[in-house]
PDB file of N, CA and C in Angstrom:
ATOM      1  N   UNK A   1    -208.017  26.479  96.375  1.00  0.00           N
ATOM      2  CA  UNK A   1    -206.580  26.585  96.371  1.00  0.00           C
ATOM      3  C   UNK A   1    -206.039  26.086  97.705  1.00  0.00           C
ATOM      4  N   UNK A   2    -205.330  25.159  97.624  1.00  0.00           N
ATOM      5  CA  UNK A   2    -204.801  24.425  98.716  1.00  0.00           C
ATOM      6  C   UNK A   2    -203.022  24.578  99.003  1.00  0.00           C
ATOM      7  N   UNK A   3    -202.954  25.822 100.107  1.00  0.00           N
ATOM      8  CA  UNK A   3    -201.568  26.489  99.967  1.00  0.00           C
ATOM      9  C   UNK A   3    -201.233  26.453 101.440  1.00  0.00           C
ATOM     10  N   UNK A   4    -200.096  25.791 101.371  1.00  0.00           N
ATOM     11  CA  UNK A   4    -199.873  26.173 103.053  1.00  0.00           C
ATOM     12  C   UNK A   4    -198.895  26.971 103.297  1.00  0.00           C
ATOM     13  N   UNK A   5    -198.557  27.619 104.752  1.00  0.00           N
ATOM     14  CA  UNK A   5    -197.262  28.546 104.589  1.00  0.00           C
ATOM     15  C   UNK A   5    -195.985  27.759 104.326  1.00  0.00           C
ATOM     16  N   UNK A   6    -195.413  27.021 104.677  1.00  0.00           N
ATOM     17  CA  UNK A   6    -194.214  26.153 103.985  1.00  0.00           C
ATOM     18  C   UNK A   6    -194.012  25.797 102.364  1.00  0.00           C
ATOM     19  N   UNK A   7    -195.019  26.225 101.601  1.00  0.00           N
ATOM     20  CA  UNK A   7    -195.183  25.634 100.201  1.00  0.00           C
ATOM     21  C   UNK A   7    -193.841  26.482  99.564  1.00  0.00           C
ATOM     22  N   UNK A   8    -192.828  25.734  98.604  1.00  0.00           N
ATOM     23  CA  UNK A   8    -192.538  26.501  97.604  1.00  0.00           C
ATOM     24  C   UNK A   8    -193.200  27.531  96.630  1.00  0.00           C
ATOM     25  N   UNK A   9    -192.373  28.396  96.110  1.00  0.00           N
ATOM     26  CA  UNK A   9    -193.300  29.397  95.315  1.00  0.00           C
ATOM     27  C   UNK A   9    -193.641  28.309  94.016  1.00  0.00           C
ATOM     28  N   UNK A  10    -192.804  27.441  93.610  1.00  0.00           N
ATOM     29  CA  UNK A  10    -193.465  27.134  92.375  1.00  0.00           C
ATOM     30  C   UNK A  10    -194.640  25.977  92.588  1.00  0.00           C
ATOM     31  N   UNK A  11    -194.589  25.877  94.186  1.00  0.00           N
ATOM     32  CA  UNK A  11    -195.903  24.661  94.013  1.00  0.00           C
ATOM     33  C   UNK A  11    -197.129  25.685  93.993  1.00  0.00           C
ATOM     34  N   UNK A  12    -196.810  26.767  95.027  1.00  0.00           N
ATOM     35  CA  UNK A  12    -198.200  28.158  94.897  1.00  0.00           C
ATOM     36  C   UNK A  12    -198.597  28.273  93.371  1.00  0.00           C
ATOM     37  N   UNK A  13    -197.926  28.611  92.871  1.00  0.00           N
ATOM     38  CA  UNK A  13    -197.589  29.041  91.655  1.00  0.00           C
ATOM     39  C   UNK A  13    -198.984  28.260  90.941  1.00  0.00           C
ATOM     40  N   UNK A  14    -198.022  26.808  90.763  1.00  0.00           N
ATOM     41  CA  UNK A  14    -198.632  25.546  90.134  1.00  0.00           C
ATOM     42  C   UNK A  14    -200.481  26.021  90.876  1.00  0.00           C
ATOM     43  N   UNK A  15    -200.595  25.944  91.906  1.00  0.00           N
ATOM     44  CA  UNK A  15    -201.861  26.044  92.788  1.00  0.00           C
ATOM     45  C   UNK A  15    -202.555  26.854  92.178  1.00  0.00           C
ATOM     46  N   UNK A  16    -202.111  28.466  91.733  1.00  0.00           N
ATOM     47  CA  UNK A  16    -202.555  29.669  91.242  1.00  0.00           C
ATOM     48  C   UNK A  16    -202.955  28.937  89.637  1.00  0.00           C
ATOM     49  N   UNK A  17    -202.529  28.748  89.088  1.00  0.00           N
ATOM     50  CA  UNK A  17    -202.767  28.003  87.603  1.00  0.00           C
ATOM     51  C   UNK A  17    -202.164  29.348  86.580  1.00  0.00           C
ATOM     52  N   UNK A  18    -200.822  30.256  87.436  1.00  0.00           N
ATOM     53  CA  UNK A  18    -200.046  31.408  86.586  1.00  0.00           C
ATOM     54  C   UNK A  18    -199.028  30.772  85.634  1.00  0.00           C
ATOM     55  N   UNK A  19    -199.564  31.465  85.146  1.00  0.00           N
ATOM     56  CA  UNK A  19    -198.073  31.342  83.760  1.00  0.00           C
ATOM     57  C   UNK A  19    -196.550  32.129  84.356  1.00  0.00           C
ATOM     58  N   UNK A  20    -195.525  32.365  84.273  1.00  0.00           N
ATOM     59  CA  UNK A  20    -194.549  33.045  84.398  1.00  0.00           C
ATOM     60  C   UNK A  20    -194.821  34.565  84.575  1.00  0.00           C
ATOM     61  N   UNK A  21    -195.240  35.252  83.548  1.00  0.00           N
ATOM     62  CA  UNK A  21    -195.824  36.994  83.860  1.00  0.00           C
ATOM     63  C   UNK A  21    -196.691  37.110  84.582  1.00  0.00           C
ATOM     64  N   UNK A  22    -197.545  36.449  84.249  1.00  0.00           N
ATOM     65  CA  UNK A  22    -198.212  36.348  85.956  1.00  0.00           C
ATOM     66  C   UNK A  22    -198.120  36.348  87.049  1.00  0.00           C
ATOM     67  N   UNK A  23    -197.446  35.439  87.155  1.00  0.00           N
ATOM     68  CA  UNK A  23    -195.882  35.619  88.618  1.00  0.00           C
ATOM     69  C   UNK A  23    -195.650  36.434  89.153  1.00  0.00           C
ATOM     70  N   UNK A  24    -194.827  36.912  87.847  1.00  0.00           N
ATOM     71  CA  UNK A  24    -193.963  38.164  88.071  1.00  0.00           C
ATOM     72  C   UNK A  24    -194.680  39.034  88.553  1.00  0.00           C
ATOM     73  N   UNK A  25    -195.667  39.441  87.602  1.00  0.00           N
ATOM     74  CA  UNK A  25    -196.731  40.226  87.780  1.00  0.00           C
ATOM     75  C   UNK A  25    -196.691  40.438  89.473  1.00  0.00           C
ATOM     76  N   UNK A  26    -197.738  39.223  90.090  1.00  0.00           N
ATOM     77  CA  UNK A  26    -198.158  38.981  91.367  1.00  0.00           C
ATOM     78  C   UNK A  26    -197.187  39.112  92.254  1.00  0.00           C
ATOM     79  N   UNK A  27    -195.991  38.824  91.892  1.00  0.00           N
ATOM     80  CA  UNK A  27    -194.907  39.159  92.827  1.00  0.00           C
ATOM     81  C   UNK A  27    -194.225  40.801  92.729  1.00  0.00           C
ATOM     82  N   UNK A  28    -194.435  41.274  91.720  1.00  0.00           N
ATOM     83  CA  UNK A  28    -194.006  42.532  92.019  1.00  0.00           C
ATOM     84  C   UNK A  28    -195.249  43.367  92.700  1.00  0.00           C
ATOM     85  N   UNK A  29    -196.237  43.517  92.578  1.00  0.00           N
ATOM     86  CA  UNK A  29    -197.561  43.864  93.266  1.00  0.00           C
ATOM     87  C   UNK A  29    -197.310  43.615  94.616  1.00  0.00           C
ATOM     88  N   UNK A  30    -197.593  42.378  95.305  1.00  0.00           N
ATOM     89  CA  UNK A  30    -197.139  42.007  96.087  1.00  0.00           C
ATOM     90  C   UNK A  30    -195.723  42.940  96.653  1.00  0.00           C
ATOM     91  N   UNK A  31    -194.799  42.964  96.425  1.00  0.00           N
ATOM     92  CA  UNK A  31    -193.781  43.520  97.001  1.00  0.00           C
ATOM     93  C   UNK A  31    -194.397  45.324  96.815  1.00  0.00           C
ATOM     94  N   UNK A  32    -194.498  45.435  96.247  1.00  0.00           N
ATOM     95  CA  UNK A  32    -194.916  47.372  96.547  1.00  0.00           C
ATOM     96  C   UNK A  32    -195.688  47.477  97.169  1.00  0.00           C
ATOM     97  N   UNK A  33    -196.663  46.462  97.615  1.00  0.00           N
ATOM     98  CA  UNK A  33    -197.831  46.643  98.735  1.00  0.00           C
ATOM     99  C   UNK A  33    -197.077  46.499  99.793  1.00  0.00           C
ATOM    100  N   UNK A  34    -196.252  45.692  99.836  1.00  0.00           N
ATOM    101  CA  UNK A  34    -195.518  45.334 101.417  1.00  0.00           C
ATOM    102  C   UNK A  34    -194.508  46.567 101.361  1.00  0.00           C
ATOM    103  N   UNK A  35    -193.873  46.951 101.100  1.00  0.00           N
ATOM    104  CA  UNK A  35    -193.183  48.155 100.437  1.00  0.00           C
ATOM    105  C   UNK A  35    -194.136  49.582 101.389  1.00  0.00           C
ATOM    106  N   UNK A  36    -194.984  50.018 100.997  1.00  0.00           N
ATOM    107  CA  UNK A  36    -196.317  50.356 101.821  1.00  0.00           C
ATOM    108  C   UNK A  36    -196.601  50.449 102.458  1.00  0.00           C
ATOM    109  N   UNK A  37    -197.050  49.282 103.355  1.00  0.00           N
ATOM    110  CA  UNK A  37    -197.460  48.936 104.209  1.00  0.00           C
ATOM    111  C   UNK A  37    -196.716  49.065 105.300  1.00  0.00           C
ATOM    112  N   UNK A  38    -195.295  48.605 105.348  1.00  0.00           N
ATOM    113  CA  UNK A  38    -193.912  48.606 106.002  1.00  0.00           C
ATOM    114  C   UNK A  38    -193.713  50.451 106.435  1.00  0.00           C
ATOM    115  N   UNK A  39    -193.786  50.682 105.297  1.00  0.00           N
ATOM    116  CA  UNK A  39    -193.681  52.641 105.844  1.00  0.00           C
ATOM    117  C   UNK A  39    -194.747  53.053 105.850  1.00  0.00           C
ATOM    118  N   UNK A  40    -196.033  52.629 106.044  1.00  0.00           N
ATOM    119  CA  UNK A  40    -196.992  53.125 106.874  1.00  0.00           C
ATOM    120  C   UNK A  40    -197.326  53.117 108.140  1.00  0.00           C
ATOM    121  N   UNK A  41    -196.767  51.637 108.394  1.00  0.00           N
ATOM    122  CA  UNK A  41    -197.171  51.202 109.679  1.00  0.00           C
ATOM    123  C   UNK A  41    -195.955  50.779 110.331  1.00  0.00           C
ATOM    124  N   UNK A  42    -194.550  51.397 110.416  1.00  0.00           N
ATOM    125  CA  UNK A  42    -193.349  51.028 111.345  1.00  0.00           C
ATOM    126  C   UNK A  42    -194.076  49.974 112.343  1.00  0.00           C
ATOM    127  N   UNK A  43    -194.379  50.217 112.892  1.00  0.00           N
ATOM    128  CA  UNK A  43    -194.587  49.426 114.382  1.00  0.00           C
ATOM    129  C   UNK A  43    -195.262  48.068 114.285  1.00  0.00           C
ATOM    130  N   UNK A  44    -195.452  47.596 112.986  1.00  0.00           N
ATOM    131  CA  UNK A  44    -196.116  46.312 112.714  1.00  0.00           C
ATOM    132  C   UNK A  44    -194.879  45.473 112.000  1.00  0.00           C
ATOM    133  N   UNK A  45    -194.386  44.601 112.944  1.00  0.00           N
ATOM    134  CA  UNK A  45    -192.738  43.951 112.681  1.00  0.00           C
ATOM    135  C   UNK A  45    -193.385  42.720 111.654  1.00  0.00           C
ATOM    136  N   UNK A  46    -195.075  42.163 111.950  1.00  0.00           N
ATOM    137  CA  UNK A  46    -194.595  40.711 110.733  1.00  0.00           C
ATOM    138  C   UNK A  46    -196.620  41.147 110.651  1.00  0.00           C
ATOM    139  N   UNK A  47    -196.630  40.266 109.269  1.00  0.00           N
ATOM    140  CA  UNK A  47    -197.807  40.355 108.374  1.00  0.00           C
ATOM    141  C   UNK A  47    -198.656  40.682 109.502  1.00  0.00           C
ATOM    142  N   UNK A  48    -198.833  39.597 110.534  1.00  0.00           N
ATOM    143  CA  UNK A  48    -199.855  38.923 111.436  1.00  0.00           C
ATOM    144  C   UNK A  48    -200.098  40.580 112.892  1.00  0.00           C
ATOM    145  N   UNK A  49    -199.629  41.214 112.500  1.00  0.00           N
ATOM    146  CA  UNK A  49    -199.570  42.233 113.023  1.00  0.00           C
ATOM    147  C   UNK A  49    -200.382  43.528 112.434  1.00  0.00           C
ATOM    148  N   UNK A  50    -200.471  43.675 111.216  1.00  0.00           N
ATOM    149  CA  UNK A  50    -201.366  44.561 110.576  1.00  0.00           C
ATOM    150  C   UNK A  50    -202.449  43.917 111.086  1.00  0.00           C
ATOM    151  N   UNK A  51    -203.516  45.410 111.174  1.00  0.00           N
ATOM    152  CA  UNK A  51    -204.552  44.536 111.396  1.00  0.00           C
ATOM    153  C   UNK A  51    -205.074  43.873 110.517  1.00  0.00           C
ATOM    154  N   UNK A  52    -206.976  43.527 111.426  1.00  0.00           N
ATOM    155  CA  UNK A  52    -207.596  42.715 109.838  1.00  0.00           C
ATOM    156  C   UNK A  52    -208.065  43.810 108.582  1.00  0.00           C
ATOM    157  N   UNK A  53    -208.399  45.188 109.273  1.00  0.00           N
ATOM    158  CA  UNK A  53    -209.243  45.577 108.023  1.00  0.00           C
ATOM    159  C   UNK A  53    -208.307  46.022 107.034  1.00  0.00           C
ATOM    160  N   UNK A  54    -207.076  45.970 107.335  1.00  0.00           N
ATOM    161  CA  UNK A  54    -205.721  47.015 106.336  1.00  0.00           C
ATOM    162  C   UNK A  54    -205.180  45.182 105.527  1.00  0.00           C
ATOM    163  N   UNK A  55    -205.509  44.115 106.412  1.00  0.00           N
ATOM    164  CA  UNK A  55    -205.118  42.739 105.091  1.00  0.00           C
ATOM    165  C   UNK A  55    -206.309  42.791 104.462  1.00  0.00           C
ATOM    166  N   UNK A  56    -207.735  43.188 104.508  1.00  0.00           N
ATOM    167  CA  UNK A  56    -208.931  42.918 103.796  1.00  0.00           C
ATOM    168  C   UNK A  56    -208.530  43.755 102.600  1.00  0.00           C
ATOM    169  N   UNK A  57    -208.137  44.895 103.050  1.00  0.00           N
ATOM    170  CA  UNK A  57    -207.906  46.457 102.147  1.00  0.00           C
ATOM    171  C   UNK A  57    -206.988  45.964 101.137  1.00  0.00           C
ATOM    172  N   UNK A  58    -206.048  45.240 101.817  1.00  0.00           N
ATOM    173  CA  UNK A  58    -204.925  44.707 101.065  1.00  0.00           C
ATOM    174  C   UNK A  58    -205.402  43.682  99.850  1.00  0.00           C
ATOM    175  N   UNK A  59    -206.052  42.688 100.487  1.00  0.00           N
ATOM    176  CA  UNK A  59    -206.188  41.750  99.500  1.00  0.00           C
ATOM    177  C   UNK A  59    -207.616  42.401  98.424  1.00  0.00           C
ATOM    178  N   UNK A  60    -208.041  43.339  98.581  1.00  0.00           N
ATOM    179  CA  UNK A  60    -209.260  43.688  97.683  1.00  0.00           C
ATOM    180  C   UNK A  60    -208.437  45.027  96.476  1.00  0.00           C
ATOM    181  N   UNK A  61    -207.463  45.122  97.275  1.00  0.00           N
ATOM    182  CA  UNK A  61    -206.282  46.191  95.904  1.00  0.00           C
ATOM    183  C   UNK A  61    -205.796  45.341  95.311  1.00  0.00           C
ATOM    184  N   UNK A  62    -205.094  44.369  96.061  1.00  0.00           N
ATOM    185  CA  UNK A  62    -204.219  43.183  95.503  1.00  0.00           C
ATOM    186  C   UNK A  62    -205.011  42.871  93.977  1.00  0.00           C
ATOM    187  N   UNK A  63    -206.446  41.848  94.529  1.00  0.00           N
ATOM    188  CA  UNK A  63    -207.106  41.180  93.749  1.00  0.00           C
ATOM    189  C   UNK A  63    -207.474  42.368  92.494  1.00  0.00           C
ATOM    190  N   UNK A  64    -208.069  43.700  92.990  1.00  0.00           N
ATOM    191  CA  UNK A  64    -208.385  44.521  91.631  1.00  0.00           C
ATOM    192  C   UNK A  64    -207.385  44.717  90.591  1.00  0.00           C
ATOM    193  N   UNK A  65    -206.388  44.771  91.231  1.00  0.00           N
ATOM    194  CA  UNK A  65    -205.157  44.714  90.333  1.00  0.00           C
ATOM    195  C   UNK A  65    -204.824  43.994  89.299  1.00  0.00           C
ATOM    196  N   UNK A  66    -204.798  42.947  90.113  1.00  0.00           N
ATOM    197  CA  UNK A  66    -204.938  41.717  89.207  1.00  0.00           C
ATOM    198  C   UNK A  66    -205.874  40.787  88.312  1.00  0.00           C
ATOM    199  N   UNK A  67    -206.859  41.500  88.896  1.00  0.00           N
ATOM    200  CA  UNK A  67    -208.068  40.951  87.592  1.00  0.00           C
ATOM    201  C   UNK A  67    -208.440  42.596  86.744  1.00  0.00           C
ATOM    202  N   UNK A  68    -207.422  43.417  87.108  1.00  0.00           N
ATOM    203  CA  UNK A  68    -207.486  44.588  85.647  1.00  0.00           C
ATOM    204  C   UNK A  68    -206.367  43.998  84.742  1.00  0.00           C
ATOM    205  N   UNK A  69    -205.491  43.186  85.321  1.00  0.00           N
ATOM    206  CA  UNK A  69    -204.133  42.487  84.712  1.00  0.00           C
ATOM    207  C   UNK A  69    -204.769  41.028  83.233  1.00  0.00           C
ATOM    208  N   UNK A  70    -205.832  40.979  84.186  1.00  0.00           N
ATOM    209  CA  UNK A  70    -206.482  39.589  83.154  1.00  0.00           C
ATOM    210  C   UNK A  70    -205.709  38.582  84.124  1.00  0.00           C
ATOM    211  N   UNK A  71    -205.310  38.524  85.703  1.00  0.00           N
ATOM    212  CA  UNK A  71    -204.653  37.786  86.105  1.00  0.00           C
ATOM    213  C   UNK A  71    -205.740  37.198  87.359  1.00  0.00           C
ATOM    214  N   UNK A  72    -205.612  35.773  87.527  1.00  0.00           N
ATOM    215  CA  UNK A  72    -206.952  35.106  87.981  1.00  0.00           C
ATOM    216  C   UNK A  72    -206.381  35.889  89.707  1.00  0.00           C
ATOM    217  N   UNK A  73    -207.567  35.942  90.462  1.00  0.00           N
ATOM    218  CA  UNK A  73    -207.044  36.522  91.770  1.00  0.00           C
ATOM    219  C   UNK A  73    -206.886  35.369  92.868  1.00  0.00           C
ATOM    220  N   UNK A  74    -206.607  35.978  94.214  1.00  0.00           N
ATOM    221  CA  UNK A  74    -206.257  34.834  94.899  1.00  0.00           C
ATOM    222  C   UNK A  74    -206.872  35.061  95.816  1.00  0.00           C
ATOM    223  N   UNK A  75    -206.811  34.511  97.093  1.00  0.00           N
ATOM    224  CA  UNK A  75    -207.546  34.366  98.130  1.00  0.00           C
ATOM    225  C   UNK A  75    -206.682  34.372  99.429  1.00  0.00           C
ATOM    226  N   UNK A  76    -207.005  34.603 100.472  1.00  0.00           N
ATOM    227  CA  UNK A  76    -206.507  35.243 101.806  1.00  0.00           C
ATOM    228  C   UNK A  76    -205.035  34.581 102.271  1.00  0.00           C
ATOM    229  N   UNK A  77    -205.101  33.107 102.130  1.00  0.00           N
ATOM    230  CA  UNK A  77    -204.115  32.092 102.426  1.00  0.00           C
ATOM    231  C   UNK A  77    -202.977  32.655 101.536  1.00  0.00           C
ATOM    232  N   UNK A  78    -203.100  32.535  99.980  1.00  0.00           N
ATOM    233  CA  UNK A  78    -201.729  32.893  99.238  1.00  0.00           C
ATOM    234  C   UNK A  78    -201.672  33.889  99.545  1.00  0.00           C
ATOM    235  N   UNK A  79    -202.142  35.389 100.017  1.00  0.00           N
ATOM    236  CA  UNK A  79    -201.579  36.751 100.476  1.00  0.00           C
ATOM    237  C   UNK A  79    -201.072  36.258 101.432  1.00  0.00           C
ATOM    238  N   UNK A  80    -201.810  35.529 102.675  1.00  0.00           N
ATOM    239  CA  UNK A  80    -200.600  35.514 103.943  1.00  0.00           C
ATOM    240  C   UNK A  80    -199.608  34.566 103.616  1.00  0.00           C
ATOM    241  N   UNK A  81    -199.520  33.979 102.911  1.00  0.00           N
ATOM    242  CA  UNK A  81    -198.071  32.941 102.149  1.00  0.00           C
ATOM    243  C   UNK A  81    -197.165  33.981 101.879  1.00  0.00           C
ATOM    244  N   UNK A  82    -197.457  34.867 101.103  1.00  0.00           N
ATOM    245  CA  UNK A  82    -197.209  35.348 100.362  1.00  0.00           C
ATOM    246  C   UNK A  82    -196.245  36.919 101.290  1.00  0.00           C
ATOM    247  N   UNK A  83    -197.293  37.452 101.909  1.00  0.00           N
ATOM    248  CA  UNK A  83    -196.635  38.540 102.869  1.00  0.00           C
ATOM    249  C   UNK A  83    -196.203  38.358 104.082  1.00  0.00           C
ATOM    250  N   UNK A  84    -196.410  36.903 104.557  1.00  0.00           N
ATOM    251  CA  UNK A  84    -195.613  36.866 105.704  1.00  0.00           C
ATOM    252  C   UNK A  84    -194.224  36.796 105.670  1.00  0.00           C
ATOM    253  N   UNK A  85    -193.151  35.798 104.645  1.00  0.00           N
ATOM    254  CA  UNK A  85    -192.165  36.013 104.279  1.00  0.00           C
ATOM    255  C   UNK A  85    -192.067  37.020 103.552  1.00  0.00           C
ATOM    256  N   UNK A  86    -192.650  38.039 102.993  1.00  0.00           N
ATOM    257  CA  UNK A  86    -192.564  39.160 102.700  1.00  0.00           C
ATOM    258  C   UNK A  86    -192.195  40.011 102.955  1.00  0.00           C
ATOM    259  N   UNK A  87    -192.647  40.534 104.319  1.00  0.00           N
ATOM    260  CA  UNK A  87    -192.602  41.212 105.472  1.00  0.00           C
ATOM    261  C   UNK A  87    -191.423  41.263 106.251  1.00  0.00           C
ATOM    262  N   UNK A  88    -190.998  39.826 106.294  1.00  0.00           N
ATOM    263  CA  UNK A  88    -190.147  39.352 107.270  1.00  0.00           C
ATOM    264  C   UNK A  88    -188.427  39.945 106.634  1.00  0.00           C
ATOM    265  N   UNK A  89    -188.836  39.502 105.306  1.00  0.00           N
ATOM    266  CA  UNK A  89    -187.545  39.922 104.503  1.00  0.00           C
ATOM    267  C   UNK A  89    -187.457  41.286 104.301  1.00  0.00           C
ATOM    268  N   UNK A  90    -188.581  41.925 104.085  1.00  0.00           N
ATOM    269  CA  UNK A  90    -188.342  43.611 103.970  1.00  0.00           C
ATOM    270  C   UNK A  90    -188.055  44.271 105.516  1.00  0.00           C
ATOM    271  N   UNK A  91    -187.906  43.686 106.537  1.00  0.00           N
ATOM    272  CA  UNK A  91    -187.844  43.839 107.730  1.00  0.00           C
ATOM    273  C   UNK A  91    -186.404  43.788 108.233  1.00  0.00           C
ATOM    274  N   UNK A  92    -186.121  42.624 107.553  1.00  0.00           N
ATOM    275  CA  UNK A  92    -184.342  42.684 107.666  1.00  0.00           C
ATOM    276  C   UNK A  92    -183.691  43.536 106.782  1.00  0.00           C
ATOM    277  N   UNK A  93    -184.096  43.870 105.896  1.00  0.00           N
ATOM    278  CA  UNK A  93    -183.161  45.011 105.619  1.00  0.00           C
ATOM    279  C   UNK A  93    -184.117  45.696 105.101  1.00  0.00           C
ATOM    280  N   UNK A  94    -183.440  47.282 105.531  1.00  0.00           N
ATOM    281  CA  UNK A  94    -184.015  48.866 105.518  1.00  0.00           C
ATOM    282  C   UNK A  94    -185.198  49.006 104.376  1.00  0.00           C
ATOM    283  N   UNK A  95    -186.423  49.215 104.373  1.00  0.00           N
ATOM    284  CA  UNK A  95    -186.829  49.658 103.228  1.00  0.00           C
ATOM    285  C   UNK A  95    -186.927  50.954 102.961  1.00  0.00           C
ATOM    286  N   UNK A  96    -186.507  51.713 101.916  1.00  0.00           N
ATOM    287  CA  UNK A  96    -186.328  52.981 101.026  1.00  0.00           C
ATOM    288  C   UNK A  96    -187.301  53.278 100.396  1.00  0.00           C
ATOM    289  N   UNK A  97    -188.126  54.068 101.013  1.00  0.00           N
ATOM    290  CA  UNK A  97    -188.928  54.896  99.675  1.00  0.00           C
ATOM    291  C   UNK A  97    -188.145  54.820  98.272  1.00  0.00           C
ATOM    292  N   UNK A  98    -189.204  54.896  97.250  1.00  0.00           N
ATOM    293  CA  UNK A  98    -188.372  54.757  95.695  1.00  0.00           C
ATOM    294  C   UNK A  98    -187.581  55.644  95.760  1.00  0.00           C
ATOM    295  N   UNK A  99    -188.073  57.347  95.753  1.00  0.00           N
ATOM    296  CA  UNK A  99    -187.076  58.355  95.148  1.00  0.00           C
ATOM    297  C   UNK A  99    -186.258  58.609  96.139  1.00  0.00           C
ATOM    298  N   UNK A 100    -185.701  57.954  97.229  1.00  0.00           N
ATOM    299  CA  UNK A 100    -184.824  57.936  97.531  1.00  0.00           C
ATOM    300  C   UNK A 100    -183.581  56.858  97.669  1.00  0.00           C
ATOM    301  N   UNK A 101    -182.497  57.403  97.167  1.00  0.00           N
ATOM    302  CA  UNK A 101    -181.367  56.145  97.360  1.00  0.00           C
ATOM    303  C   UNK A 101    -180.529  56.286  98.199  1.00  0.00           C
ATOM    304  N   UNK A 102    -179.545  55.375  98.550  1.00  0.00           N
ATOM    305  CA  UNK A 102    -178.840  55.247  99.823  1.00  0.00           C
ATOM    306  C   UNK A 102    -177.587  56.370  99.459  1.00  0.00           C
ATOM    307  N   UNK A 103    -177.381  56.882 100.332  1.00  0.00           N
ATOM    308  CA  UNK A 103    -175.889  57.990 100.321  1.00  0.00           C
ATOM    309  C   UNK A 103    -174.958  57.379 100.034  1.00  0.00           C
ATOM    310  N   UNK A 104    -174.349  57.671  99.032  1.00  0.00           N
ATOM    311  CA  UNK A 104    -172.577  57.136  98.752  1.00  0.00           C
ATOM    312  C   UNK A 104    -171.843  57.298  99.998  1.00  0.00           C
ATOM    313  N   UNK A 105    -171.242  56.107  99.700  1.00  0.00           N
ATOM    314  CA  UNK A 105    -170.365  56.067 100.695  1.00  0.00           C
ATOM    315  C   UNK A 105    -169.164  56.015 100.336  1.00  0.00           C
ATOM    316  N   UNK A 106    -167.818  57.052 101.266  1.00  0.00           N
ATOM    317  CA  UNK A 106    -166.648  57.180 100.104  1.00  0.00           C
ATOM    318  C   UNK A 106    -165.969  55.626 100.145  1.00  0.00           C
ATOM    319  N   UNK A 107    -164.887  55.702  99.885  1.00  0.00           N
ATOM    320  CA  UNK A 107    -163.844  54.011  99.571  1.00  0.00           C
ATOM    321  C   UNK A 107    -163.229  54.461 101.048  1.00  0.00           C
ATOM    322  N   UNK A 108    -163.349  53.024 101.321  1.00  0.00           N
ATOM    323  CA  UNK A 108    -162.332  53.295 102.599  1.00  0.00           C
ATOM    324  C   UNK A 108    -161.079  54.590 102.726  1.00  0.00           C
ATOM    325  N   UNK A 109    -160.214  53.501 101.337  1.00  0.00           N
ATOM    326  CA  UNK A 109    -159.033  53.674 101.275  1.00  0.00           C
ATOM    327  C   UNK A 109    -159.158  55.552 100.821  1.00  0.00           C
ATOM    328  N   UNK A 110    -159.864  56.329 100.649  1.00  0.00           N
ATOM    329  CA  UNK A 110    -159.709  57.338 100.463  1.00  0.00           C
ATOM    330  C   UNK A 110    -159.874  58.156 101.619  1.00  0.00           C
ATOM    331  N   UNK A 111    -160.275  58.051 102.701  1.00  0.00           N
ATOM    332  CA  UNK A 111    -160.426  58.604 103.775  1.00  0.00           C
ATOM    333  C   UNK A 111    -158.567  59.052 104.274  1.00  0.00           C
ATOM    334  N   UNK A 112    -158.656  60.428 104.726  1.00  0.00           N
ATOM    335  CA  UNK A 112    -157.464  60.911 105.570  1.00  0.00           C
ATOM    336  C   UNK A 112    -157.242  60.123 106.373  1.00  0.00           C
ATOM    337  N   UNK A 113    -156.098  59.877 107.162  1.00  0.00           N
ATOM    338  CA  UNK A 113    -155.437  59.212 108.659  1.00  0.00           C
ATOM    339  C   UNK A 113    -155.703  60.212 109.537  1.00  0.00           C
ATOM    340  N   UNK A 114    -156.221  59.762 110.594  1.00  0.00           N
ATOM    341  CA  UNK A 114    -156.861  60.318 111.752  1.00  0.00           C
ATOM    342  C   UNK A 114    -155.636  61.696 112.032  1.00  0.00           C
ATOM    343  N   UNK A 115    -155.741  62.888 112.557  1.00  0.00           N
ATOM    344  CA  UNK A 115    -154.977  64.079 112.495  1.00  0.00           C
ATOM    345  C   UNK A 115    -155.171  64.664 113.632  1.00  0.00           C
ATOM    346  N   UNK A 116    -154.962  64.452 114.898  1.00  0.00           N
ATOM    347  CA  UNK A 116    -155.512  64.883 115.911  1.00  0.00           C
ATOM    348  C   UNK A 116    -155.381  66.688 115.836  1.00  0.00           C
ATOM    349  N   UNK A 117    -155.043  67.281 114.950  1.00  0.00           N
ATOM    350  CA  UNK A 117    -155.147  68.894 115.248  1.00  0.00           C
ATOM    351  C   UNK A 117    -156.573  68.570 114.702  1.00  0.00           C
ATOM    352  N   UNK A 118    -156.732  68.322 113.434  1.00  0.00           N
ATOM    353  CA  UNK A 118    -157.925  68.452 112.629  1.00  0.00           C
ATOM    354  C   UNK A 118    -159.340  67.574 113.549  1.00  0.00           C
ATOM    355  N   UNK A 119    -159.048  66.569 113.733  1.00  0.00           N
ATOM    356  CA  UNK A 119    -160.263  65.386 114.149  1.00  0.00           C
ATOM    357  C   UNK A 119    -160.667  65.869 115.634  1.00  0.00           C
ATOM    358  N   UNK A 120    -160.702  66.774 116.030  1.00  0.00           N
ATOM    359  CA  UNK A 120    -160.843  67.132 117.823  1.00  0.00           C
ATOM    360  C   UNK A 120    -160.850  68.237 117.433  1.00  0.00           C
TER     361      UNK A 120
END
């Protein structure tokens, strides 16, 4: 498999020899591992930062996964393709454990006008 980090997903794709659910498949996997990984390890800002034995760990869940899926597995290069922009994007914005969701927030326009007896 000949993948470099600049590749589009559909040339990977093409590379992987996946059908569409497959994809999907690999891409949602993919994202709950990084998902994971991200709130396990705060202090590791991009892929290349985990260490090696937690990407080995990674790519040997990854791959079981996916060949219990009937889905062909991949090899070290498409994971770091794959989780370095991964990473990077779950990094810019907040990741949430599942069972939790973000607090409502009221409408502007419903908020009181500042009341200095009340607000102090």
């Amino acid at each position: 498999m000949d993948v470099k980090m600049n590749d589009r997903p559909d040339k990977v794709k093409a590379a992987l020899g996946y059908r569409d659910e497959q994809w999907h498949r690999f891409y949602w996997l993919t994202k709950e591992e990084a998902r994971s990984l991200i709130t396990a390890h705060p202090e590791c800002l991009t892929y290349a930062s985990f260490s090696a034995t937690e990407r080995i760990q990674l790519l040997d869940r990854l791959n079981a996964a996916l060949a219990a899926d009937g889905i062909p597995i991949i090899n070290a290069t498409v994971l770091k393709w794959r989780m370095t922009s991964l990473v990077r994007e779950m990094r810019r914005k907040p990741v949430l454990p599942k069972d939790v969701s973000p607090s409502p927030q009221p409408p502007e326009a419903s908020k009181a006008p500042f009341d200095p007896v009340r607000d102090t």
